[in-house]
Protein backbone atom coordinates (compact mmCIF):
# COMPACT_ATOMS: atom_id res chain seq x y z
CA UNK A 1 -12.61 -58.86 59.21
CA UNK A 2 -10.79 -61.93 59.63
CA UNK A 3 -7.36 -62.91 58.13
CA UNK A 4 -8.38 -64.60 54.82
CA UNK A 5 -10.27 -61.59 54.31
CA UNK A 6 -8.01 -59.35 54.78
CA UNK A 7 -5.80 -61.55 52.55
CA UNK A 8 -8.45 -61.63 49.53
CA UNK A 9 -8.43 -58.00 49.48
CA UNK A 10 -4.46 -57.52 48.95
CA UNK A 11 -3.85 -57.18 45.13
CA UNK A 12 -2.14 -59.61 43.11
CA UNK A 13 0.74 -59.45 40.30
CA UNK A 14 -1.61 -59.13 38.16
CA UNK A 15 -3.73 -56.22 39.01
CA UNK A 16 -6.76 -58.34 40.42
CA UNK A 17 -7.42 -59.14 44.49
CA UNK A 18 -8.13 -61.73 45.86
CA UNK A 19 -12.03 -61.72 45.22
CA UNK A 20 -11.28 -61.63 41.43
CA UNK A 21 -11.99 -58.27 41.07
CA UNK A 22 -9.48 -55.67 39.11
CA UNK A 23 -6.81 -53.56 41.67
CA UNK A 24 -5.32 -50.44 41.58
CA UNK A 25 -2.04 -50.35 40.02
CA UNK A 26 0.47 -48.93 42.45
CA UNK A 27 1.63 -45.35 41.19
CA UNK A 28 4.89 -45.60 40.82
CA UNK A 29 4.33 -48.18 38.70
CA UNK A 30 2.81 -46.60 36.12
CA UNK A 31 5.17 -43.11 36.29
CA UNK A 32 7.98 -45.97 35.70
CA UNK A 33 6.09 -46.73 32.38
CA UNK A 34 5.91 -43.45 31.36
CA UNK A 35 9.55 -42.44 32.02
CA UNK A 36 10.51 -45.94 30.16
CA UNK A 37 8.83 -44.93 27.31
CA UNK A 38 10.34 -41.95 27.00
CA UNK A 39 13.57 -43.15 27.36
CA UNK A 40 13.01 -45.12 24.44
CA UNK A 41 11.87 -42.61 22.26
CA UNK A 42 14.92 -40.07 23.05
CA UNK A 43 17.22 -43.24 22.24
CA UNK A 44 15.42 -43.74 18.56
CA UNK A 45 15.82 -40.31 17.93
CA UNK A 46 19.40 -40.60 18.78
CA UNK A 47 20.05 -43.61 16.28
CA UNK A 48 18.43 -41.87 13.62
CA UNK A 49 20.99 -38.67 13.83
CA UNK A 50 24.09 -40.92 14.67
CA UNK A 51 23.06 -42.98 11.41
CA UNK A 52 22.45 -39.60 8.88
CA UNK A 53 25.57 -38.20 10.65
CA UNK A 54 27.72 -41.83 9.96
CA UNK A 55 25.85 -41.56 6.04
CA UNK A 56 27.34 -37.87 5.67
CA UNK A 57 30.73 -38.53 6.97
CA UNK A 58 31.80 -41.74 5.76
CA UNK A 59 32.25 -40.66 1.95
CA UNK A 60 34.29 -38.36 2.96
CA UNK A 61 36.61 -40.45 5.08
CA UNK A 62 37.27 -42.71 2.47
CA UNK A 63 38.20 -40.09 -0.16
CA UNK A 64 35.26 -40.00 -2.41
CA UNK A 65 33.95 -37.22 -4.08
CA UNK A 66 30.58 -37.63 -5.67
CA UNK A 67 30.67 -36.42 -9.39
CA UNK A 68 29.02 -33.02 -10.07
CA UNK A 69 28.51 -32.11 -7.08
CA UNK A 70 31.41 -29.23 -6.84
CA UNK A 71 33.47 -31.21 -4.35
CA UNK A 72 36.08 -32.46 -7.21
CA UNK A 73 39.41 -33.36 -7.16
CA UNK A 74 42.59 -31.42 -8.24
CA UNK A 75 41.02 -27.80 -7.54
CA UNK A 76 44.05 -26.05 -8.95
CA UNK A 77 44.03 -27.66 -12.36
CA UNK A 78 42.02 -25.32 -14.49
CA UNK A 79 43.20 -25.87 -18.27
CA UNK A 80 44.05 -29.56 -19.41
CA UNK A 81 46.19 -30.38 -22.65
CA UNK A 82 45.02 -33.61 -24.00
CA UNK A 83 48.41 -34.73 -25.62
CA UNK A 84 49.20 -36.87 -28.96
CA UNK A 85 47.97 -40.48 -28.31
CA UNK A 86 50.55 -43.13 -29.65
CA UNK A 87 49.68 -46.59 -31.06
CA UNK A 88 50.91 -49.56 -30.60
CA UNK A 89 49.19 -51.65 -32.69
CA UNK A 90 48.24 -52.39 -36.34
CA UNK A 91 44.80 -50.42 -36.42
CA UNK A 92 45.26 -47.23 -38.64
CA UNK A 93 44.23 -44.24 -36.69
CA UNK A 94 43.55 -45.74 -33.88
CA UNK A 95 45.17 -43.19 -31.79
CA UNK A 96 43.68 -40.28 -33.23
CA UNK A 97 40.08 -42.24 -32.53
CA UNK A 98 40.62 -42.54 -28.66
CA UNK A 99 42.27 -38.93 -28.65
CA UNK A 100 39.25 -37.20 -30.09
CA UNK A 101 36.81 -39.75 -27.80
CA UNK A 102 39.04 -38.33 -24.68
CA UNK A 103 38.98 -34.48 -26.40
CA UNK A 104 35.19 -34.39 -26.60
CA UNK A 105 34.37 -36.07 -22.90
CA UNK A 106 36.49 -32.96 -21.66
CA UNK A 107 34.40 -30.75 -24.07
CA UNK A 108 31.54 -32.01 -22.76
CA UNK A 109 31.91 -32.46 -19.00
CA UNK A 110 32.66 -28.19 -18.84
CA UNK A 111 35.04 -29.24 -15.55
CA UNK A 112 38.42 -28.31 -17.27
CA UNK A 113 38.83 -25.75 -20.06
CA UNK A 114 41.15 -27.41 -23.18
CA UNK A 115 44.06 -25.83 -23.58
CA UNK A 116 45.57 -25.40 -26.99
CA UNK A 117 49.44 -26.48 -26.08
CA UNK A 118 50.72 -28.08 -23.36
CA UNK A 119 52.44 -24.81 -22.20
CA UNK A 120 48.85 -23.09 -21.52
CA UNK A 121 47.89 -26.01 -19.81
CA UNK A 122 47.57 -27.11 -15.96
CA UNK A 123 47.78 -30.56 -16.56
CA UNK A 124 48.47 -32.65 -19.93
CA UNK A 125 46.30 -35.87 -20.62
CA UNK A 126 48.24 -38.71 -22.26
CA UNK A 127 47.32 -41.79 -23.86
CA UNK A 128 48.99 -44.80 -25.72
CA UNK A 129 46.76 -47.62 -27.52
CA UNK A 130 48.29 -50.90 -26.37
CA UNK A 131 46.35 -53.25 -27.51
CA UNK A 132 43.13 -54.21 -29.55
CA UNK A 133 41.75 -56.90 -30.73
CA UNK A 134 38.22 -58.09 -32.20
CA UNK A 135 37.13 -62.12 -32.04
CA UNK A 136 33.84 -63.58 -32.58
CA UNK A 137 31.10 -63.67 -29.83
CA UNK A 138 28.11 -65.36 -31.56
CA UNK A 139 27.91 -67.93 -34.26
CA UNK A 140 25.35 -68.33 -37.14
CA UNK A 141 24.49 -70.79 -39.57
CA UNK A 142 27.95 -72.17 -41.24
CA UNK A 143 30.04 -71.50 -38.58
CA UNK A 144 30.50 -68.03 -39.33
CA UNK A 145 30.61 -64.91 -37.14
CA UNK A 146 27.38 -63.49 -36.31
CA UNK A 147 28.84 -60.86 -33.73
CA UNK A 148 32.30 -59.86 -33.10
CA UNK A 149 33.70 -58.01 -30.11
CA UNK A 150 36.39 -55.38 -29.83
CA UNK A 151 38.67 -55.16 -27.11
CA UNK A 152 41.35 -52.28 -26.31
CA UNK A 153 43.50 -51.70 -23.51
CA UNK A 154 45.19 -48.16 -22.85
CA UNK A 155 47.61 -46.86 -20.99
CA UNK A 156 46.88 -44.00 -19.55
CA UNK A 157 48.20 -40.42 -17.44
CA UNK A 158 46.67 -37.12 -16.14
CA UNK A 159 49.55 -35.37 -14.79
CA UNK A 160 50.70 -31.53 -13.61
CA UNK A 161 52.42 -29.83 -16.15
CA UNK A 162 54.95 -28.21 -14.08
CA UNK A 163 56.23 -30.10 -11.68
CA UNK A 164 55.59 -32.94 -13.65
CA UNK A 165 53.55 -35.17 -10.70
CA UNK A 166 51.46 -38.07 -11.86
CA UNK A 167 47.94 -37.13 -10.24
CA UNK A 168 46.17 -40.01 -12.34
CA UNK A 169 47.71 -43.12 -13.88
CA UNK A 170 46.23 -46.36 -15.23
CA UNK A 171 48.25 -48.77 -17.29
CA UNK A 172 45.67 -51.27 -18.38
CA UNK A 173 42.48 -49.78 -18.85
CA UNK A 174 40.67 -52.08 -20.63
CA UNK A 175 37.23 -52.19 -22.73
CA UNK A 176 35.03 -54.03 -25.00
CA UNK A 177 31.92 -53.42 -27.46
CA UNK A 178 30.27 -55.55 -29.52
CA UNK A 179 29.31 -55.17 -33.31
CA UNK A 180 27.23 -57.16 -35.51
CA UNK A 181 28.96 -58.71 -38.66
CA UNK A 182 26.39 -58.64 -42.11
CA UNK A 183 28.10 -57.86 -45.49
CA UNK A 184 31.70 -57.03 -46.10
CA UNK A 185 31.03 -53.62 -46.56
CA UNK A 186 28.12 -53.11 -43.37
CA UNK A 187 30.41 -55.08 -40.72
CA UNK A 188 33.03 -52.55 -41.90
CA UNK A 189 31.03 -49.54 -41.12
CA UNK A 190 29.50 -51.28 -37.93
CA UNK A 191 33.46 -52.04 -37.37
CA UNK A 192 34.13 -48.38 -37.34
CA UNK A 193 31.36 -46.82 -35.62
CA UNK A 194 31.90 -49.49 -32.56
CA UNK A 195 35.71 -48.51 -32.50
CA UNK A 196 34.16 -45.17 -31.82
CA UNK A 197 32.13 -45.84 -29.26
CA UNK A 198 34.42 -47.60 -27.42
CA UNK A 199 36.56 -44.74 -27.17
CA UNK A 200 33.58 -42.72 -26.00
CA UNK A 201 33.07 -45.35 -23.47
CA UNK A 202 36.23 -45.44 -22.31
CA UNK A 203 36.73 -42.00 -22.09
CA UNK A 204 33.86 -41.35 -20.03
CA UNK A 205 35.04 -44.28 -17.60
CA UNK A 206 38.30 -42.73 -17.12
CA UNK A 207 37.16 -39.39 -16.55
CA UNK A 208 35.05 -40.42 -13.79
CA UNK A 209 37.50 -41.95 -11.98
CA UNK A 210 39.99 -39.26 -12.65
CA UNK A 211 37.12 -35.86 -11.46
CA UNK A 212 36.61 -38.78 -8.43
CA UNK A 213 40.30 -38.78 -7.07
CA UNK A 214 40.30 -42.21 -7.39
């Protein structure tokens, strides 16, 4: 065999000798392959537990509880006293509204049991109506009101009875709801029945943050 034979036999990069023909792959070539790809599939299957282990634990870092379920805040308050709302402004019974919106989201949410005085109770609730208003939001024919809007801001506490410790506090908690305006006598009902939604709404706001810690 002469030299350029000898050469056209050797294998190439790319598998194939000289003569055109396929080669042998060398074998520790291909055990390399195999070991590569199951290097790769032991690091996939370590991102996917670092990532479900990073989704578990970061919640928890940053202090948030989610609601319902039965990692809640304030463990030791039991009873809750939801006190005499005061009122600030010129809307009759507006204070006794927002209490009974606040009374019934604690009836309803079974987390706390209401407590009939504040001296049977773990923590007292308290509320004072700041502020509401109600201004036009759509227009009709003749430049009058189509829609009004209500607006209230509240200032508001969930603290521990005995010692007296704020655990909760928000000073402008703020909220809106929109009524239609008809007839004298329909836009006051539709008045009314928005004012108490609005405390339902804003009660159920507040007592999300407050069962979240936040």
């Amino acid at each position: 065999m002469t030299t350029e034979q000898a050469r056209d036999k050797q294998p190439t990069l790319n598998g194939r000798g000289g003569d055109g023909r396929e080669g042998e792959q060398p074998f520790g070539t291909g055990m390399m392959g195999m070991k590569d790809r199951k290097k790769g599939r032991q690091f996939l299957n370590w991102l996917l537990y670092a990532g479900a282990a990073l989704f578990v634990l970061l919640p928890a870092g940053c202090g948030y509880h989610f609601v319902g379920g039965g990692d809640t805040a304030y463990p030791a308050i039991r009873t809750v006293f939801v006190d005499v709302f005061a009122n600030r402004t010129s809307e009759a019974y507006a204070e006794n509204i927002f209490r009974t919106g606040f009374i019934n989201r604690y009836v309803q949410e079974g987390r706390f049991k209401l407590a009939k005085s504040r001296g049977e109770a773990d923590a007292v609730f308290r509320g004072t109506v700041k502020n509401l208003i109600s201004y036009p939001l759509a227009y009709k024919e003749g430049n009058f009101s189509a829609e009004d809007r209500l607006a209230v801001t509240l200032e508001l506490s969930f603290e521990e009875r005995q010692s007296g410790r704020i655990l909760w506090s928000e000073g402008g908690f703020s909220g809106t709801v929109e009524y239609p305006v008809t007839t004298a006598g329909a836009t006051e009902t539709s008045r009314k029945n928005a004012l108490i939604k609005l405390a339902d709404d804003t009660a159920e706001r507040a007592y999300r943050l407050i069962i979240s810690g936040f």
